[in-house]
Protein backbone atom coordinates (compact mmCIF):
# COMPACT_ATOMS: atom_id res chain seq x y z
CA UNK A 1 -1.01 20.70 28.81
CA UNK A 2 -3.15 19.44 26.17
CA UNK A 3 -3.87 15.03 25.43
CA UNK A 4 -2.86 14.26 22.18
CA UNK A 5 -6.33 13.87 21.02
CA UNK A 6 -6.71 9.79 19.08
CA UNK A 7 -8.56 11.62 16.03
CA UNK A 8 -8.95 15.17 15.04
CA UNK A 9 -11.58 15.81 15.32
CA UNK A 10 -12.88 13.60 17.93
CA UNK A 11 -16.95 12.81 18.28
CA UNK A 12 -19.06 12.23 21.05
CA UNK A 13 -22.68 11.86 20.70
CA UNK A 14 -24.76 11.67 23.52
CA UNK A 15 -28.01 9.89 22.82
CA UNK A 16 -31.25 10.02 25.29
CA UNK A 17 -34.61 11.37 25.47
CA UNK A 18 -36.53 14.55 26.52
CA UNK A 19 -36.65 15.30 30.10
CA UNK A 20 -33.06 13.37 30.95
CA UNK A 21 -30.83 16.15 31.10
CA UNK A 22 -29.10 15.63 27.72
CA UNK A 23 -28.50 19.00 27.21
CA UNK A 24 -27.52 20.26 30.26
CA UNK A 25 -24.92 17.02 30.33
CA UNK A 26 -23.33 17.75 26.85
CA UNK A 27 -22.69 21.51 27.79
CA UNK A 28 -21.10 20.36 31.26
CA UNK A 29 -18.98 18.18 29.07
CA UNK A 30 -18.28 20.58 26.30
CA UNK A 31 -17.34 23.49 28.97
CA UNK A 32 -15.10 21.35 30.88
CA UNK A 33 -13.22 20.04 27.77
CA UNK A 34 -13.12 24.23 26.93
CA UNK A 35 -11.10 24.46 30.01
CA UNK A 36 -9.01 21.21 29.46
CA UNK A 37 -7.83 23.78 26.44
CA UNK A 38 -9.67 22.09 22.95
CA UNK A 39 -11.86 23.90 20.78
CA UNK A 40 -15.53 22.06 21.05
CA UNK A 41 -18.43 22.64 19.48
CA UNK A 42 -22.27 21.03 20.61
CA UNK A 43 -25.10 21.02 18.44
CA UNK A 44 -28.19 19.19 19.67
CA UNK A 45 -30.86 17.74 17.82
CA UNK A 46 -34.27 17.06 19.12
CA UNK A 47 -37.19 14.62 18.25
CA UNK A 48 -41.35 15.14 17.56
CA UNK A 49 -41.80 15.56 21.66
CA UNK A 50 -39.02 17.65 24.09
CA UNK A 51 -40.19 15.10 26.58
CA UNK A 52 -40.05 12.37 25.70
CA UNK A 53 -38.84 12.44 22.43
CA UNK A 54 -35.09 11.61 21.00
CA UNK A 55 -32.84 14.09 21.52
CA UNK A 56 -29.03 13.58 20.70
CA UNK A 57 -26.24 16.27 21.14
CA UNK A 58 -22.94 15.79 19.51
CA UNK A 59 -19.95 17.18 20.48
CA UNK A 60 -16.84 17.78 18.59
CA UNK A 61 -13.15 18.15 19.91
CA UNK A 62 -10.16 19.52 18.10
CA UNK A 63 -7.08 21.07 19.04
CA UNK A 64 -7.20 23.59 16.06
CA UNK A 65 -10.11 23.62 14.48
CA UNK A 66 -13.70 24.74 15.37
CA UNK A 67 -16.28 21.91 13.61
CA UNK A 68 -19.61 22.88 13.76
CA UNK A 69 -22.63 20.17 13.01
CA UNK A 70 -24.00 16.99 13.32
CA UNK A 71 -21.56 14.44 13.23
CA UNK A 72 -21.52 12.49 10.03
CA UNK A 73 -22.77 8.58 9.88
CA UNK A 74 -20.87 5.99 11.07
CA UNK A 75 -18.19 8.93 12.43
CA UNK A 76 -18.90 8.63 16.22
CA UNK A 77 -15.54 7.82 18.59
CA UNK A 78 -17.72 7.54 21.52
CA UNK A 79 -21.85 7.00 22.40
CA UNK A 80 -22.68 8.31 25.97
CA UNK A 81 -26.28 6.82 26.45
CA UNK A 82 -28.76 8.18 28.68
CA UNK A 83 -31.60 5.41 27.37
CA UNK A 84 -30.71 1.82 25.97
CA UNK A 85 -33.11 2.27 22.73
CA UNK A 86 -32.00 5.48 21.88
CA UNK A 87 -28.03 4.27 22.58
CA UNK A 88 -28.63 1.59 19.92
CA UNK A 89 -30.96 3.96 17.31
CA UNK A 90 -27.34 6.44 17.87
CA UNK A 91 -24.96 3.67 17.06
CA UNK A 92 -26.46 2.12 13.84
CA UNK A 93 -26.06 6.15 12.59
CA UNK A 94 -23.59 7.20 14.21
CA UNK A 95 -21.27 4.20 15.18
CA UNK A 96 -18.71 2.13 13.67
CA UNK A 97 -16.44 -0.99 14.68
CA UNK A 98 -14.17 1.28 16.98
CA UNK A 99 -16.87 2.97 18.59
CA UNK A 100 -17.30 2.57 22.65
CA UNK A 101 -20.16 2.56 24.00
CA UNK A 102 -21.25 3.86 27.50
CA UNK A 103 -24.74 3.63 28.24
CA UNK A 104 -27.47 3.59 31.31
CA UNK A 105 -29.42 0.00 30.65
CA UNK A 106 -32.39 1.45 32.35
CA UNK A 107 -35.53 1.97 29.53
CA UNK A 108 -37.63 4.90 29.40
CA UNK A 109 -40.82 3.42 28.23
CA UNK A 110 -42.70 5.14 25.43
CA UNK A 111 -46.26 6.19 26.54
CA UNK A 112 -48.75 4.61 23.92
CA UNK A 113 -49.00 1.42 21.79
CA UNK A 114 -45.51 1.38 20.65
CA UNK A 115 -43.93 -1.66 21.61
CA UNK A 116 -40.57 -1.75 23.42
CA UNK A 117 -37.96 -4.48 22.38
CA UNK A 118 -37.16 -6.74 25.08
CA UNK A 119 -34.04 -5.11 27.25
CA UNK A 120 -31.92 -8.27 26.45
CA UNK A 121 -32.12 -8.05 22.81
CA UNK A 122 -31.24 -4.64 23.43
CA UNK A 123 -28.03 -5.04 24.96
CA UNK A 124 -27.25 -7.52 22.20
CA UNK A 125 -27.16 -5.57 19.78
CA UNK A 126 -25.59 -3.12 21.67
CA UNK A 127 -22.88 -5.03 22.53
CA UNK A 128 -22.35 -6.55 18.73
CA UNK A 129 -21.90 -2.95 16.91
CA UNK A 130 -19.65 -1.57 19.61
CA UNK A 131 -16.02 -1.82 20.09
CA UNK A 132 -16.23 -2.29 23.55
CA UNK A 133 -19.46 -1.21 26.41
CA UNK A 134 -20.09 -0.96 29.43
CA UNK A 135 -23.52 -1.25 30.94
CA UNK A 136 -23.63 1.35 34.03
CA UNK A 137 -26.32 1.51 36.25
CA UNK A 138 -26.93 5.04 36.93
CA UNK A 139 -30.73 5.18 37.20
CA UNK A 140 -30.47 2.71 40.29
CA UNK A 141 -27.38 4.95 42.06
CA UNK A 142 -29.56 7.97 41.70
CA UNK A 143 -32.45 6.54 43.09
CA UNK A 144 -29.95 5.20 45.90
CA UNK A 145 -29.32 8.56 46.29
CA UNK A 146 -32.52 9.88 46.79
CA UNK A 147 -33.53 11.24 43.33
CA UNK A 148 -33.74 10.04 39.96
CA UNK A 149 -32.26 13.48 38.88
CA UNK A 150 -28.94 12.74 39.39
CA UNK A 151 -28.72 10.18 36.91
CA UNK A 152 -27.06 12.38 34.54
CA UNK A 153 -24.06 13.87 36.39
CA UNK A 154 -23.44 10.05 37.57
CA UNK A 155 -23.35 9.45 34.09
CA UNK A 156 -21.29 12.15 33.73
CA UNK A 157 -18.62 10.85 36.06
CA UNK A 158 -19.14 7.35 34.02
CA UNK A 159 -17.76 8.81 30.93
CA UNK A 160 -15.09 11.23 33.59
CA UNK A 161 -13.71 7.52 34.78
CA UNK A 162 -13.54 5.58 31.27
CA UNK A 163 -10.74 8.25 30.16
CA UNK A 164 -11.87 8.14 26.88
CA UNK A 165 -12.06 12.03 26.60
CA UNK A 166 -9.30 14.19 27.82
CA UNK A 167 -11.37 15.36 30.46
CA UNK A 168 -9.73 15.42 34.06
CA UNK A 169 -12.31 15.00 37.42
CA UNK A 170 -10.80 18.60 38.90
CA UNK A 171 -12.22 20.58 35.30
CA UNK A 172 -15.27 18.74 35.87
CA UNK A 173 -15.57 19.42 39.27
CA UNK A 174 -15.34 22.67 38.60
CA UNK A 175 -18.02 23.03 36.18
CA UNK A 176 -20.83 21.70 38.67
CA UNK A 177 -19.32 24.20 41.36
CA UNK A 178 -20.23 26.84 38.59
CA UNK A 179 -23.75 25.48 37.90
CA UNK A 180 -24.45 24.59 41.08
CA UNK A 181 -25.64 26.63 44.30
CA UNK A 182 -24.00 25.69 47.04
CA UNK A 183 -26.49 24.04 49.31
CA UNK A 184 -26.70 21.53 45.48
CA UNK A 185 -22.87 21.05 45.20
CA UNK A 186 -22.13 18.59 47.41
CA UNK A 187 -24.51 15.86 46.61
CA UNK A 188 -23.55 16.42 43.31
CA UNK A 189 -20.13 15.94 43.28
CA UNK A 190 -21.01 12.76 45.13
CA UNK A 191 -22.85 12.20 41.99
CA UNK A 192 -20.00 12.46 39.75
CA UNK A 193 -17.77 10.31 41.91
CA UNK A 194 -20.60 7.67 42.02
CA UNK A 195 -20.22 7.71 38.21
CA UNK A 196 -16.62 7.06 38.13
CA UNK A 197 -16.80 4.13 40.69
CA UNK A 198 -19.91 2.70 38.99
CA UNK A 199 -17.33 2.98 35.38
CA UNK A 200 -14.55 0.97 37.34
CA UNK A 201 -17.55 -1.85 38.32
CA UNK A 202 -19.79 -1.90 35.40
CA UNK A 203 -20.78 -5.21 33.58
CA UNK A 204 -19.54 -5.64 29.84
């Protein structure tokens, strides 16, 4: 059975740059809410650079309708972040005094001259335009875990354990066992529940 779903429709964007997985995260999510029975649509856009460059997909939930583009300023319900610059760039566009806010704190730095704002100013700002955040780690898990790769899918499980999408762990589970070989699966799903776990202990 269907959530009731808090707004109809109901907006994720998930903000990051080329080379994190964005894409490959926002389809897991959009399949997974396909089987949790909503209509979803996911457009992504993409910046100058694949890698490298800004890329934000945004995903839209309904329970009769099928929406299909970017999601309109300041209309955002939730910002999954993948990159603490890009989190904040997607909340003064997309966000709004409601708005929560999950986001890795780890920066990708830009190759270059372009200078970085410092990490704490960052979170600042990230904290004064959301609703609520939470700060999770999931670069440093990943590397824990051997590879930087599975950042995402901890992620993943981040956004799985706040419960702020009708999304239950078994639908998502199932997803990676259909996108994963089998010798992959395991460690993955370890990835996911590292998410959640990281979600119950992350800093605000």
């Amino acid at each position: 059975m269907r959530k009731k779903l808090l707004r109809d429709p109901f907006s994720l964007v998930v903000a990051g740059v080329g080379g994190q997985g964005n894409v490959l995260l926002s389809g897991f999510v959009g399949n997974a809410l396909v089987k949790e029975g909503y209509l979803v649509s996911v457009a992504d856009t993409f910046g100058v650079s694949q890698r490298g460059g800004a890329v934000t997909s945004h995903i839209k939930i309904s329970t009769g309708t099928l929406f299909i583009s970017e999601t309109l300023k300041g209309k955002a319900d939730v910002i999954l972040g993948m990159e603490p610059l890009e989190t904040l760039r997607a909340l003064t566009k997309y966000g709004n005094p409601d708005v929560v806010t999950i986001t890795n704190p780890r920066p990708v730095y830009p190759t270059g001259d372009v200078v970085y704002p410092p990490i704490d100013v960052i979170k600042k700002s990230i904290k004064e335009l959301s609703r609520s955040v939470s700060f999770v780690n999931v670069s440093e898990e990943a590397l824990k875990m051997g590879n930087p790769i599975y950042a995402n899918v901890i992620l993943l499980g981040s956004l799985v354990g706040a419960h702020v999408l009708p999304i239950e762990k078994e639908s998502m589970i199932t997803i990676l066992q259909e996108n994963f070989p089998k010798k992959l699966l395991d460690i993955n799903i370890q990835a996911l529940n590292a998410g959640i776990r990281l979600y119950e202990n992350s800093t605000n």
